[in-house]
Each structure stands twice: as C-alpha cells, then as structure tokens.
PDB file of N, CA and C in Angstrom:
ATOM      1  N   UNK A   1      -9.230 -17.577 -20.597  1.00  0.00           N
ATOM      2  CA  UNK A   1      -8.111 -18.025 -19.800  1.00  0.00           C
ATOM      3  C   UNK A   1      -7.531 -16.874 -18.983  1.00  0.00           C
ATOM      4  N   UNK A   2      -7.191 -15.890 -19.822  1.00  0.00           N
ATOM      5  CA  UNK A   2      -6.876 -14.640 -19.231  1.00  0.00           C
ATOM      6  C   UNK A   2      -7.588 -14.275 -18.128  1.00  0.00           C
ATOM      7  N   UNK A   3      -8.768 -14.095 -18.116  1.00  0.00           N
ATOM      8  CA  UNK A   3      -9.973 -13.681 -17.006  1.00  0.00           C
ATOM      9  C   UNK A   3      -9.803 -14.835 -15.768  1.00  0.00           C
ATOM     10  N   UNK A   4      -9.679 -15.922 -15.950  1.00  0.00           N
ATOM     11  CA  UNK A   4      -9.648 -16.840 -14.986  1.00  0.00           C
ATOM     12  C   UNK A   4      -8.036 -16.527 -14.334  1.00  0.00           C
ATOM     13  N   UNK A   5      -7.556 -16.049 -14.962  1.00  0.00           N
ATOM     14  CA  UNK A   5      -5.840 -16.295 -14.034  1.00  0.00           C
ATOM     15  C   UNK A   5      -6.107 -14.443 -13.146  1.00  0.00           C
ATOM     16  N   UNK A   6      -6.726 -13.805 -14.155  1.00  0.00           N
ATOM     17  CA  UNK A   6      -7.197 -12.433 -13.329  1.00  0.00           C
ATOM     18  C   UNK A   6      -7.744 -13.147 -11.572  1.00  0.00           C
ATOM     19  N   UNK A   7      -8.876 -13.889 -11.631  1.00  0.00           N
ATOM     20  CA  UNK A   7      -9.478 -14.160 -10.869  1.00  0.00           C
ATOM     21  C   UNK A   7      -8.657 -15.123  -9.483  1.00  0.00           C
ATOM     22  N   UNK A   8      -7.622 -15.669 -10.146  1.00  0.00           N
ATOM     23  CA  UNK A   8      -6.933 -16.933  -9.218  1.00  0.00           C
ATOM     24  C   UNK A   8      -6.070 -15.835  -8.294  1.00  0.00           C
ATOM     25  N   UNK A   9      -5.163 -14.928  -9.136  1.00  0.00           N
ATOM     26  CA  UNK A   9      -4.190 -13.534  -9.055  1.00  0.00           C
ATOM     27  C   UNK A   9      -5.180 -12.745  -7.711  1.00  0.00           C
ATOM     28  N   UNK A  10      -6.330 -12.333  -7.762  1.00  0.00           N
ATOM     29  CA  UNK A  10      -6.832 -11.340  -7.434  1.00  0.00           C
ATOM     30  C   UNK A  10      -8.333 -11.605  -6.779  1.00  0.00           C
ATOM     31  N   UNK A  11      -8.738 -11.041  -5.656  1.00  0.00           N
ATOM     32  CA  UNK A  11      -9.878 -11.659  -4.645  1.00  0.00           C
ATOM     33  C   UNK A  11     -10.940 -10.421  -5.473  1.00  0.00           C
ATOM     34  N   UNK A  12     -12.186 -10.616  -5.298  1.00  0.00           N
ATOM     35  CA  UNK A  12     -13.375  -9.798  -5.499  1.00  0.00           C
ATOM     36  C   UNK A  12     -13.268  -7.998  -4.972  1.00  0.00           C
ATOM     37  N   UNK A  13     -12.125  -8.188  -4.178  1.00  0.00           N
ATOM     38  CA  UNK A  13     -11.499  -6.303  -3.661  1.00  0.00           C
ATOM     39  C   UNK A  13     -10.693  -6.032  -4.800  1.00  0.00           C
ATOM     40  N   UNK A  14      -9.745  -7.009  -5.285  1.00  0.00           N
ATOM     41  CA  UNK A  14      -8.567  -6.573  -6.423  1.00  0.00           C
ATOM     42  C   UNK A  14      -7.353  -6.410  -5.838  1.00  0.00           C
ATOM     43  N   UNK A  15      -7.418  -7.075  -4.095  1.00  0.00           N
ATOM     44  CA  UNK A  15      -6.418  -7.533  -3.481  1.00  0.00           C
ATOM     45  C   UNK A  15      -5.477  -8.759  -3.633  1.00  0.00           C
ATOM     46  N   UNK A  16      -4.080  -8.823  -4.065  1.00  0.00           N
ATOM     47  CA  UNK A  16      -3.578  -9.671  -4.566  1.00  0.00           C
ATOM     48  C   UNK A  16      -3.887 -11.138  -3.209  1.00  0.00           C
ATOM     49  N   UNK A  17      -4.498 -12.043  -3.460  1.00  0.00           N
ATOM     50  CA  UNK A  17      -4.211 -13.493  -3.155  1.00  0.00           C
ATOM     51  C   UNK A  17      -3.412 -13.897  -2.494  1.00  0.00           C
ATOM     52  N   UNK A  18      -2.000 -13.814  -3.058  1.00  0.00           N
ATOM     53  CA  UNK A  18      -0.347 -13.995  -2.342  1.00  0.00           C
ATOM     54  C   UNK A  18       0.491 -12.667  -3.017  1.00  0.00           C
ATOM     55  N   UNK A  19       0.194 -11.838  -1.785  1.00  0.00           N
ATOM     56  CA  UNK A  19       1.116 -10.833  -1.364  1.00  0.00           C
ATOM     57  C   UNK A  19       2.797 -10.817  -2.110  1.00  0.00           C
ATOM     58  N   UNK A  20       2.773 -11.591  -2.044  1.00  0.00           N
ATOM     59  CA  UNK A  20       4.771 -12.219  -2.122  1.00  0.00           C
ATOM     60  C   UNK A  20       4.807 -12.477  -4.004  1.00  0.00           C
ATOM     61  N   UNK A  21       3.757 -12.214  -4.419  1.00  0.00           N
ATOM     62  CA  UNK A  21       3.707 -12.534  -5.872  1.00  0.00           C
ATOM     63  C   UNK A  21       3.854 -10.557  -6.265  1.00  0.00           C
ATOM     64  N   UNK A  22       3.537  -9.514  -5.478  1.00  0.00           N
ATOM     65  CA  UNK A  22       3.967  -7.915  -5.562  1.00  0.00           C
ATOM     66  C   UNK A  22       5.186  -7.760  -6.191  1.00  0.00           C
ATOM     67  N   UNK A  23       5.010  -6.831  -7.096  1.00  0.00           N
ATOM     68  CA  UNK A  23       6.649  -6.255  -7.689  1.00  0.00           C
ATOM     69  C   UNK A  23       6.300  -5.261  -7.608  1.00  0.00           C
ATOM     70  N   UNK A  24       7.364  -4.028  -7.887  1.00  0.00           N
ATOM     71  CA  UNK A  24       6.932  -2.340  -8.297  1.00  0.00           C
ATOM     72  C   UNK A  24       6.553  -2.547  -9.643  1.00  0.00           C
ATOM     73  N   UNK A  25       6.459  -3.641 -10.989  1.00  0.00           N
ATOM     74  CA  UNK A  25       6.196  -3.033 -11.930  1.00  0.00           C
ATOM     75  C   UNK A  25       4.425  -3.614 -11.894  1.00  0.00           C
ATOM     76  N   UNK A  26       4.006  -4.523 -11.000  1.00  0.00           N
ATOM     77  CA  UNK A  26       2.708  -4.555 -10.698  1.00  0.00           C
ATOM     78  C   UNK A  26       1.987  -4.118 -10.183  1.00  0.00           C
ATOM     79  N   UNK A  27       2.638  -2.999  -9.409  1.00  0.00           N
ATOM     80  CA  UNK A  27       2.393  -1.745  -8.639  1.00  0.00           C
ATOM     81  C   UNK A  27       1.834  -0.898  -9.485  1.00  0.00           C
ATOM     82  N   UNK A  28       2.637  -0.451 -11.058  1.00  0.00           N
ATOM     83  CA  UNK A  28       2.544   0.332 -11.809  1.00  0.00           C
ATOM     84  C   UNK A  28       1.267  -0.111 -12.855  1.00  0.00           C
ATOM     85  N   UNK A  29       1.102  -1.239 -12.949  1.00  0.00           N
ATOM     86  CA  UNK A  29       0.034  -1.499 -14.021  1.00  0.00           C
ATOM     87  C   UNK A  29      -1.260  -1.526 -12.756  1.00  0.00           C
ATOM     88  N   UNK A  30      -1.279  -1.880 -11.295  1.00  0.00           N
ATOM     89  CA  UNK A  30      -2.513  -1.436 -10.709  1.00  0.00           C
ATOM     90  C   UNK A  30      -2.770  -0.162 -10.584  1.00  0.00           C
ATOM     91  N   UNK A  31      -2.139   0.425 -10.440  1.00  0.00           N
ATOM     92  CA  UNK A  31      -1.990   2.226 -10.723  1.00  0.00           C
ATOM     93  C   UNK A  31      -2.370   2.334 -11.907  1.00  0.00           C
ATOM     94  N   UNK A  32      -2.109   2.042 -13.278  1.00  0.00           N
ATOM     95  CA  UNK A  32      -3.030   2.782 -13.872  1.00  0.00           C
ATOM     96  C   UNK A  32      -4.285   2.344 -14.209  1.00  0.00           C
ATOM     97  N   UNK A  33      -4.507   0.973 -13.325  1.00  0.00           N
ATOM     98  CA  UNK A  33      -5.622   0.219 -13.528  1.00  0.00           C
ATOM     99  C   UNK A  33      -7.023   1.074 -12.989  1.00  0.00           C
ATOM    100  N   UNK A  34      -6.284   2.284 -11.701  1.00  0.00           N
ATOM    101  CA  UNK A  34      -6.977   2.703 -10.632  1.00  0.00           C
ATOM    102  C   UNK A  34      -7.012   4.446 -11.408  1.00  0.00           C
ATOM    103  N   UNK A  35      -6.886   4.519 -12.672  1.00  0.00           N
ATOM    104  CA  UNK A  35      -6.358   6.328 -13.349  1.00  0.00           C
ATOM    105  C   UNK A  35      -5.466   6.642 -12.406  1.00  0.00           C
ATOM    106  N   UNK A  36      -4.302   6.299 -12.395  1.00  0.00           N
ATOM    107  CA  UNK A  36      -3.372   6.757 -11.789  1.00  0.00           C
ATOM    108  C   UNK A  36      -1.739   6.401 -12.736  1.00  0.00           C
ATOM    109  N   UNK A  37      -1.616   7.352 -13.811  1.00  0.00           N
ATOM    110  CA  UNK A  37      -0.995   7.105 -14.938  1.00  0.00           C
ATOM    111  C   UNK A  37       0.645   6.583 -14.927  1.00  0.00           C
ATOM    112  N   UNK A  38       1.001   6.998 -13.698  1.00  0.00           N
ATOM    113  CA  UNK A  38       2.300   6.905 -12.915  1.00  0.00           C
ATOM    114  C   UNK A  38       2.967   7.368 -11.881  1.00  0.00           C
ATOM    115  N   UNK A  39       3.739   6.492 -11.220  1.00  0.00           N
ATOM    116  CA  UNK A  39       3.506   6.587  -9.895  1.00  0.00           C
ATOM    117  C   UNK A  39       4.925   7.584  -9.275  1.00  0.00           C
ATOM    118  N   UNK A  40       4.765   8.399  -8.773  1.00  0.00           N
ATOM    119  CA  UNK A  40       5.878   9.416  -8.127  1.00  0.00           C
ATOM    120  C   UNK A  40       6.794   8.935  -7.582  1.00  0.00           C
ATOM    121  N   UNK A  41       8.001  10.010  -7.338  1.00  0.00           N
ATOM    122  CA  UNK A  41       8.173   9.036  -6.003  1.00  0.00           C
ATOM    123  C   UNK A  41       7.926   9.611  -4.889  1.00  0.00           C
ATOM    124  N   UNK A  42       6.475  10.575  -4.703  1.00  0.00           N
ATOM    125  CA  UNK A  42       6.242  10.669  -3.467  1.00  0.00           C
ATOM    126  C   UNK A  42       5.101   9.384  -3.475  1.00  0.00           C
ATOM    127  N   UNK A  43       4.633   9.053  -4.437  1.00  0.00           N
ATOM    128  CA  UNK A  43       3.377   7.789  -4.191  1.00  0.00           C
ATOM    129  C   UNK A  43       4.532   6.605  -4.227  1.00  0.00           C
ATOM    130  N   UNK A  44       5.898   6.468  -4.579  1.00  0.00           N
ATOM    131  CA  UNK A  44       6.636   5.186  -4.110  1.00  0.00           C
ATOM    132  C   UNK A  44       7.386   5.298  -2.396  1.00  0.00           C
ATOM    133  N   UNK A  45       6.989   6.416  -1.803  1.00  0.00           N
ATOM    134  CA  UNK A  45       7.706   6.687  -0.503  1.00  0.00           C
ATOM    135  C   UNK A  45       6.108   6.719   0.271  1.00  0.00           C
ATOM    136  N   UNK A  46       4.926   6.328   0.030  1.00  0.00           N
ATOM    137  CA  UNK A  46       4.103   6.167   0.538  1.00  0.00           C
ATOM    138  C   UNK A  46       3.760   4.574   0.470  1.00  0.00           C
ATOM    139  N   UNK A  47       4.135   3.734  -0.815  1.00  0.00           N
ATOM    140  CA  UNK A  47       3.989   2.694  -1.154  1.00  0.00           C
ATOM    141  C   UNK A  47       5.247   2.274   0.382  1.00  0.00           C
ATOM    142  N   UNK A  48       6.122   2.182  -0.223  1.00  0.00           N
ATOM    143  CA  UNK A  48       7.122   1.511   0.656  1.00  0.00           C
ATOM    144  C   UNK A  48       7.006   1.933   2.089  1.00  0.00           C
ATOM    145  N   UNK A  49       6.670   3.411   2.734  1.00  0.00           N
ATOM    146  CA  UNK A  49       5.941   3.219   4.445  1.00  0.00           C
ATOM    147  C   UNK A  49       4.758   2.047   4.620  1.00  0.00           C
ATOM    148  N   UNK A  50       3.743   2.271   3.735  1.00  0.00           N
ATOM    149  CA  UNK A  50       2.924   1.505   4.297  1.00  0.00           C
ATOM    150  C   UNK A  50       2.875  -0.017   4.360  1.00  0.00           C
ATOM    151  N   UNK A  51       4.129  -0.830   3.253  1.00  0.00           N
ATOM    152  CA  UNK A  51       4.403  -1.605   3.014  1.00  0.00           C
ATOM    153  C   UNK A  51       5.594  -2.155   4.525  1.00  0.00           C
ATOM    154  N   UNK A  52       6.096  -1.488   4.978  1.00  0.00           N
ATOM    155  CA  UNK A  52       7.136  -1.161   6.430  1.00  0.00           C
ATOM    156  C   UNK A  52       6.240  -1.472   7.110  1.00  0.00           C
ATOM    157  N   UNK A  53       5.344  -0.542   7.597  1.00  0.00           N
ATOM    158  CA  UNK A  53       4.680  -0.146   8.792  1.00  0.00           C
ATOM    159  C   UNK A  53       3.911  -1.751   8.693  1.00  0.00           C
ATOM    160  N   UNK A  54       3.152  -1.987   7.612  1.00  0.00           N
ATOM    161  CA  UNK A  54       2.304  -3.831   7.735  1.00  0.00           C
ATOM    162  C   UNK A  54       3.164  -4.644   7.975  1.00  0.00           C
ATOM    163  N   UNK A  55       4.709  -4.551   7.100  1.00  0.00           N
ATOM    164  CA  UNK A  55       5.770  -6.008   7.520  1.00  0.00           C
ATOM    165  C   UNK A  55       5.839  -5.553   9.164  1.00  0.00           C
ATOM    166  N   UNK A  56       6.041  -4.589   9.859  1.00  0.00           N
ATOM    167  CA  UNK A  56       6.237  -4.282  11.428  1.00  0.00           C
ATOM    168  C   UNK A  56       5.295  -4.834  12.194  1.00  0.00           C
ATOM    169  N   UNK A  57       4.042  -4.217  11.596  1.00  0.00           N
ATOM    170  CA  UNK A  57       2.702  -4.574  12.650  1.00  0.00           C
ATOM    171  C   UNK A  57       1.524  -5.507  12.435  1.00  0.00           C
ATOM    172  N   UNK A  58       1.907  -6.095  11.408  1.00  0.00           N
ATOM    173  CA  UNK A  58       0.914  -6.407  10.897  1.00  0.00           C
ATOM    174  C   UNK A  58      -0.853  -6.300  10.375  1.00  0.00           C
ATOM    175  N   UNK A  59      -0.754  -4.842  10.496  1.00  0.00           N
ATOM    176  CA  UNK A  59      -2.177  -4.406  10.582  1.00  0.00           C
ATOM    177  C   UNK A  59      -1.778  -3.175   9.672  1.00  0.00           C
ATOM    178  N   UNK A  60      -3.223  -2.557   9.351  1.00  0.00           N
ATOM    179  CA  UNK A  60      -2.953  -1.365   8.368  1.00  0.00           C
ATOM    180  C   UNK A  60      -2.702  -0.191   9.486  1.00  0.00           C
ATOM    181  N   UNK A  61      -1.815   0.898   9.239  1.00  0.00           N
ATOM    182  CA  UNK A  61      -1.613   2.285   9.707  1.00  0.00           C
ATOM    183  C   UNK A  61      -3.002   3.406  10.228  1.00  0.00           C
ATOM    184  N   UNK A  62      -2.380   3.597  11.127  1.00  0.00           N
ATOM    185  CA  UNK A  62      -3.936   4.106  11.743  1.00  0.00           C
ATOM    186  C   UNK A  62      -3.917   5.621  10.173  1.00  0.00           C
ATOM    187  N   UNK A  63      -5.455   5.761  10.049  1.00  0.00           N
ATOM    188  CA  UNK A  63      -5.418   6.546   8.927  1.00  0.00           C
ATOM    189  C   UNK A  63      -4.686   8.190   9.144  1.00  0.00           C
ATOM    190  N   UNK A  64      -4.118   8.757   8.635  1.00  0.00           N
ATOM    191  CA  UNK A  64      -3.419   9.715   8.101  1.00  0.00           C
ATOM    192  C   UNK A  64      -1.268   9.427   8.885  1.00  0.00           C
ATOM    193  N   UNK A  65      -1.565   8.494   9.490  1.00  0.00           N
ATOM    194  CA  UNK A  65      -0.206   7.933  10.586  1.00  0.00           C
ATOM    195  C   UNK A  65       1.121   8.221   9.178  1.00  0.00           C
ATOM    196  N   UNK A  66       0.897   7.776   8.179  1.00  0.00           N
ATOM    197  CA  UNK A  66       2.389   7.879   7.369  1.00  0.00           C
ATOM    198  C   UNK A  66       1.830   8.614   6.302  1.00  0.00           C
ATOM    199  N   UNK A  67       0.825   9.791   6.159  1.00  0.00           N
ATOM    200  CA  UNK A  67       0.859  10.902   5.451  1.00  0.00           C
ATOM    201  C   UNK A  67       1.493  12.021   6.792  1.00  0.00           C
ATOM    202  N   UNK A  68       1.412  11.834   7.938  1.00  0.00           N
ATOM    203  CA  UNK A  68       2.174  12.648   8.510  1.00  0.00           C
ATOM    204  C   UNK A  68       3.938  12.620   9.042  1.00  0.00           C
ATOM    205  N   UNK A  69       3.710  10.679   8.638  1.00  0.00           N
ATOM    206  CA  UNK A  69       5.508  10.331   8.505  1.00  0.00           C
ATOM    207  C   UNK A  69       6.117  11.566   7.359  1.00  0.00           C
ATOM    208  N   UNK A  70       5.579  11.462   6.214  1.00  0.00           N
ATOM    209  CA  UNK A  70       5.981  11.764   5.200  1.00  0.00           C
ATOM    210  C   UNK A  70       5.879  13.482   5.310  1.00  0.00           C
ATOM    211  N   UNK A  71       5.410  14.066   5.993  1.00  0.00           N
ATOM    212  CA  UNK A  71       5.138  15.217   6.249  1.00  0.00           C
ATOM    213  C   UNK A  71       4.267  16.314   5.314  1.00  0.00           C
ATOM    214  N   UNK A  72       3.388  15.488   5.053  1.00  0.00           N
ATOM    215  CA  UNK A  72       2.533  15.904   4.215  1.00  0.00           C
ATOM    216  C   UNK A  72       0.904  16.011   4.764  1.00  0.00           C
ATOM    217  N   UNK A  73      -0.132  16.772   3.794  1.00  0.00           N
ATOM    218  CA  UNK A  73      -1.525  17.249   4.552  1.00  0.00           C
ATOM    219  C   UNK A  73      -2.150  15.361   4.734  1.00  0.00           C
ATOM    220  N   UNK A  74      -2.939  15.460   6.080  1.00  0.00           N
ATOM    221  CA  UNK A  74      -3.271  14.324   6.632  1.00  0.00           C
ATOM    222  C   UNK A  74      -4.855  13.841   5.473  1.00  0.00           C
ATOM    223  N   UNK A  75      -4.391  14.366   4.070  1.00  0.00           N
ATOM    224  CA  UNK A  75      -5.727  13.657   3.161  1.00  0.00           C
ATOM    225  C   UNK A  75      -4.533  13.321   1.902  1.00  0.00           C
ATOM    226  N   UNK A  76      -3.082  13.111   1.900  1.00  0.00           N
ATOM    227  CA  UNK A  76      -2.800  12.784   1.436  1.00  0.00           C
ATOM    228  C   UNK A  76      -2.837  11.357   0.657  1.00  0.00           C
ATOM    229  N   UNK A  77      -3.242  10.652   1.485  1.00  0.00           N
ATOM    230  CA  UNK A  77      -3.585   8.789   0.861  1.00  0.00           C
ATOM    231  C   UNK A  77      -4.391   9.251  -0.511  1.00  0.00           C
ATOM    232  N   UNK A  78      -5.754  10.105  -0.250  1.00  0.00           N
ATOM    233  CA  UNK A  78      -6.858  10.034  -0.868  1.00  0.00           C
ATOM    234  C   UNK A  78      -6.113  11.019  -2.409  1.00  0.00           C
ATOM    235  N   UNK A  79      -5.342  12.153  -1.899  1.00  0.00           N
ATOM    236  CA  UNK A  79      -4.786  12.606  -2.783  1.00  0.00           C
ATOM    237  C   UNK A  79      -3.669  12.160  -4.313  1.00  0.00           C
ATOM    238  N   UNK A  80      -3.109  11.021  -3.791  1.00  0.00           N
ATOM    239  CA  UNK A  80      -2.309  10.376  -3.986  1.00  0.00           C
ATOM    240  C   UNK A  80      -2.965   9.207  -4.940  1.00  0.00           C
ATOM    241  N   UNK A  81      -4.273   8.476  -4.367  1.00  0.00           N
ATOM    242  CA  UNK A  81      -4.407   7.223  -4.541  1.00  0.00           C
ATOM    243  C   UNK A  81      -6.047   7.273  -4.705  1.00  0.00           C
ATOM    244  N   UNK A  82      -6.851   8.380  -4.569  1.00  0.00           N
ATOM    245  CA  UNK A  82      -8.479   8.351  -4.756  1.00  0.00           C
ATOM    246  C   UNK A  82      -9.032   7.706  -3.225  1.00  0.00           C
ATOM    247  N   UNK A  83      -8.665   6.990  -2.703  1.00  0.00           N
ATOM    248  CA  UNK A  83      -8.933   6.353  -1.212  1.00  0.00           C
ATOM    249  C   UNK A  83      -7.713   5.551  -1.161  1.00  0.00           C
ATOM    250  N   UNK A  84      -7.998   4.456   0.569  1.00  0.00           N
ATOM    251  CA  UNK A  84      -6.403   4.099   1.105  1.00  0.00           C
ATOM    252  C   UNK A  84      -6.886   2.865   0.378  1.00  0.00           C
ATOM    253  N   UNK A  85      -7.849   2.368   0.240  1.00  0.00           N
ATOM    254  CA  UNK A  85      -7.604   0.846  -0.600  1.00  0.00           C
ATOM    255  C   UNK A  85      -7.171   1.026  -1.888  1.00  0.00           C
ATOM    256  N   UNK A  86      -7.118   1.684  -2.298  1.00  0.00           N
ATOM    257  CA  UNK A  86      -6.564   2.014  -3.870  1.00  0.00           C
ATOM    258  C   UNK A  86      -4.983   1.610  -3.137  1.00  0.00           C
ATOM    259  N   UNK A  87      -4.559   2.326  -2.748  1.00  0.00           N
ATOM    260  CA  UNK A  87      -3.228   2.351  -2.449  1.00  0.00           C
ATOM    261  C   UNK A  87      -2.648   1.098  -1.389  1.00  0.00           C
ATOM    262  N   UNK A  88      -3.874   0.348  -0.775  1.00  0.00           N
ATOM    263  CA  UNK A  88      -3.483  -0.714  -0.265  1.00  0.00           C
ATOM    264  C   UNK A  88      -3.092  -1.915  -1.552  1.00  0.00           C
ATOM    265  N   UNK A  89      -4.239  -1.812  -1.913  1.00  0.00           N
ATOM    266  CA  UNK A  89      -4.189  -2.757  -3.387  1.00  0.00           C
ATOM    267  C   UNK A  89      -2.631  -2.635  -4.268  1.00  0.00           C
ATOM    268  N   UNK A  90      -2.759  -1.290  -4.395  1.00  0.00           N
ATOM    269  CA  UNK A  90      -1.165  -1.062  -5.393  1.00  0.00           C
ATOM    270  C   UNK A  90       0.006  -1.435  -4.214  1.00  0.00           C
ATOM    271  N   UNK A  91      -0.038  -1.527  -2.873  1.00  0.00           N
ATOM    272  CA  UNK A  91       0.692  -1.602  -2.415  1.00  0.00           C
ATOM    273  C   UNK A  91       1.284  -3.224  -2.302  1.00  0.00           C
ATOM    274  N   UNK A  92      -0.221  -3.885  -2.299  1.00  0.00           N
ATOM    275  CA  UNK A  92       0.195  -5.661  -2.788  1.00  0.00           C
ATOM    276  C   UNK A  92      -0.297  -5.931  -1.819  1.00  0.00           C
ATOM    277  N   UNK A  93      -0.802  -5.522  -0.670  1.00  0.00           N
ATOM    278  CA  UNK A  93      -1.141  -5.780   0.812  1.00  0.00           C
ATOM    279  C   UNK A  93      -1.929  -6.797   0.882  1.00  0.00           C
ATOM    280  N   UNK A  94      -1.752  -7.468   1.915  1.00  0.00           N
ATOM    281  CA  UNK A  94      -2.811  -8.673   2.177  1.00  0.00           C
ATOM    282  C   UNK A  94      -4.937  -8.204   2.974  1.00  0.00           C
ATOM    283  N   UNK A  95      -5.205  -8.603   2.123  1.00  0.00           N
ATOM    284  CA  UNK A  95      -6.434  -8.201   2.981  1.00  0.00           C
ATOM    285  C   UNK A  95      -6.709  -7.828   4.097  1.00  0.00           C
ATOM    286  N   UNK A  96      -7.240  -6.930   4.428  1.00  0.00           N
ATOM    287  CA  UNK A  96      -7.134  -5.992   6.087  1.00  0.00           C
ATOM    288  C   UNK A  96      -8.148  -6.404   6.465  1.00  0.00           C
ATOM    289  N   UNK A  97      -9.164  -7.294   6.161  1.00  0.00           N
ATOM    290  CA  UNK A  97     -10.383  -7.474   6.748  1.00  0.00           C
ATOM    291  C   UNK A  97     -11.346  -6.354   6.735  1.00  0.00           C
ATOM    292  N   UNK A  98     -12.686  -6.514   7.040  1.00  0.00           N
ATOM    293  CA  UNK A  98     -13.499  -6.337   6.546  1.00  0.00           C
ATOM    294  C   UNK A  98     -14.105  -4.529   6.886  1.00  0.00           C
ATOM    295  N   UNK A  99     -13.831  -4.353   8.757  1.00  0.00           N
ATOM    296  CA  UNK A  99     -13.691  -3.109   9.150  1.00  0.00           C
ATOM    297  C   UNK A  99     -12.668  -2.244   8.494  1.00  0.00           C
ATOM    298  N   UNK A 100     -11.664  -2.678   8.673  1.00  0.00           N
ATOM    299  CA  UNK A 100     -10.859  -1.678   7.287  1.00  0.00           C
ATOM    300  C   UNK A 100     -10.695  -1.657   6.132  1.00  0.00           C
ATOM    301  N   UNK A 101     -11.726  -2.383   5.451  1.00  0.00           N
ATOM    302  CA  UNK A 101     -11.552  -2.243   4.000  1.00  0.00           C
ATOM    303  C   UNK A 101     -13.133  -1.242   3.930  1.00  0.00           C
ATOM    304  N   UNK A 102     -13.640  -1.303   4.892  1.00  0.00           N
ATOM    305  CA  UNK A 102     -14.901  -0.130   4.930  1.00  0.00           C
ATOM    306  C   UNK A 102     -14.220   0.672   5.471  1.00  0.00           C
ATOM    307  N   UNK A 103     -13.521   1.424   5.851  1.00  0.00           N
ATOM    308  CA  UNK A 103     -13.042   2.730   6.278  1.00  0.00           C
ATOM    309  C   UNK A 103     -11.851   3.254   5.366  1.00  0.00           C
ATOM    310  N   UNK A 104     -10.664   2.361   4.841  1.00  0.00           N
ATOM    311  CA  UNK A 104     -10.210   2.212   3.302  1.00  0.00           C
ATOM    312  C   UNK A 104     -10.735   2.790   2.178  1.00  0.00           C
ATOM    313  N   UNK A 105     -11.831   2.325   2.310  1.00  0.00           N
ATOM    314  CA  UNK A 105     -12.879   2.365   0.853  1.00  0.00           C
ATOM    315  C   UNK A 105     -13.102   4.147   0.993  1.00  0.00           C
ATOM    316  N   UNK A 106     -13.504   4.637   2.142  1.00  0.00           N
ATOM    317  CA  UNK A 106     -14.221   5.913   1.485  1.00  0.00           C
ATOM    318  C   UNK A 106     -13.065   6.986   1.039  1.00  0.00           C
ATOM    319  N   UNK A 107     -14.060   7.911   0.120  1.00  0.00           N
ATOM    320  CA  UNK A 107     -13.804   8.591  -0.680  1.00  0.00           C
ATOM    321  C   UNK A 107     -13.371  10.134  -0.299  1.00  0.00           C
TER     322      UNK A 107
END
C-alpha cells in the first residue's frame, strides 16, 4: 500500500505529481532521501529563490542565475544538492520537461 501511494505522490523522476501537496517538512525527508542529512539555511534560501523565480516565470532559472542571486560560487546548486534536480525535486517543483531535466540531471 505504502509503495503504491509512493507511486500516486511521485512520477518515475521523484518529482512530486501536485506541486501544492510541498511543505518544508517534505522538503526535509526528500533531502535526506537524496544524503542530504539537513537542510541549511543557505539550502532553504536557495529552496525558496528557486521556488520565486518558477512562481514568476514559470520555467526553471537559467543554470547558476540564483547561485549568483545568493552570491555564492556559480557550482553552488551541485554543491548544495549533488545536481539541480536534486534540488528541484526537494524544492516540490513541477516537472521542467524533458531538456531540463537532462541538463538538471548532470553531475
């Protein structure tokens, strides 16, 4: 039962389904789902830009765009989060489609 509500919750990326179902404490259990034991608050001031910048534009942030909001080195996502889909995922984001979840993805 458990595994099936995993599956209804969550698409074959581990992107939540319905977005609007996101909390910060589901934030925190995909974080450590991803070895990421707990989350800063420089990884909650990266969560909440990139979470801004998608409610604004609807599209994902051109890559390093809010590691340099934040004023930090432009490999921060990867630093932070292992790659930007890690951190899209914890972020609750709706699927970016398919070109950016291949440029997301690397390592």
């Amino acid at each position: 039962m458990e595994q099936s509500l995993q599956e209804t919750r969550f698409d074959e990326y581990g992107l939540l389904r319905h977005p609007e179902d996101w909390s910060p404490e589901l934030a925190s259990e995909l974080a450590r789902q991803e070895a990421i034991p707990h989350l800063t608050d420089l990884h909650w001031a990266f969560i909440d830009s990139l979470r801004n910048y998608y409610g604004k534009y609807r599209v994902p942030p051109p890559a390093g765009l809010i590691c340099h909001d934040l004023e930090l080195d432009e490999w921060c996502c990867h630093d932070l989060f292992h790659n930007c889909l890690n951190a899209w995922r914890i972020a609750g984001l709706p699927d970016p489609g398919e070109e950016a979840k291949a440029y997301m993805s690397a390592e």
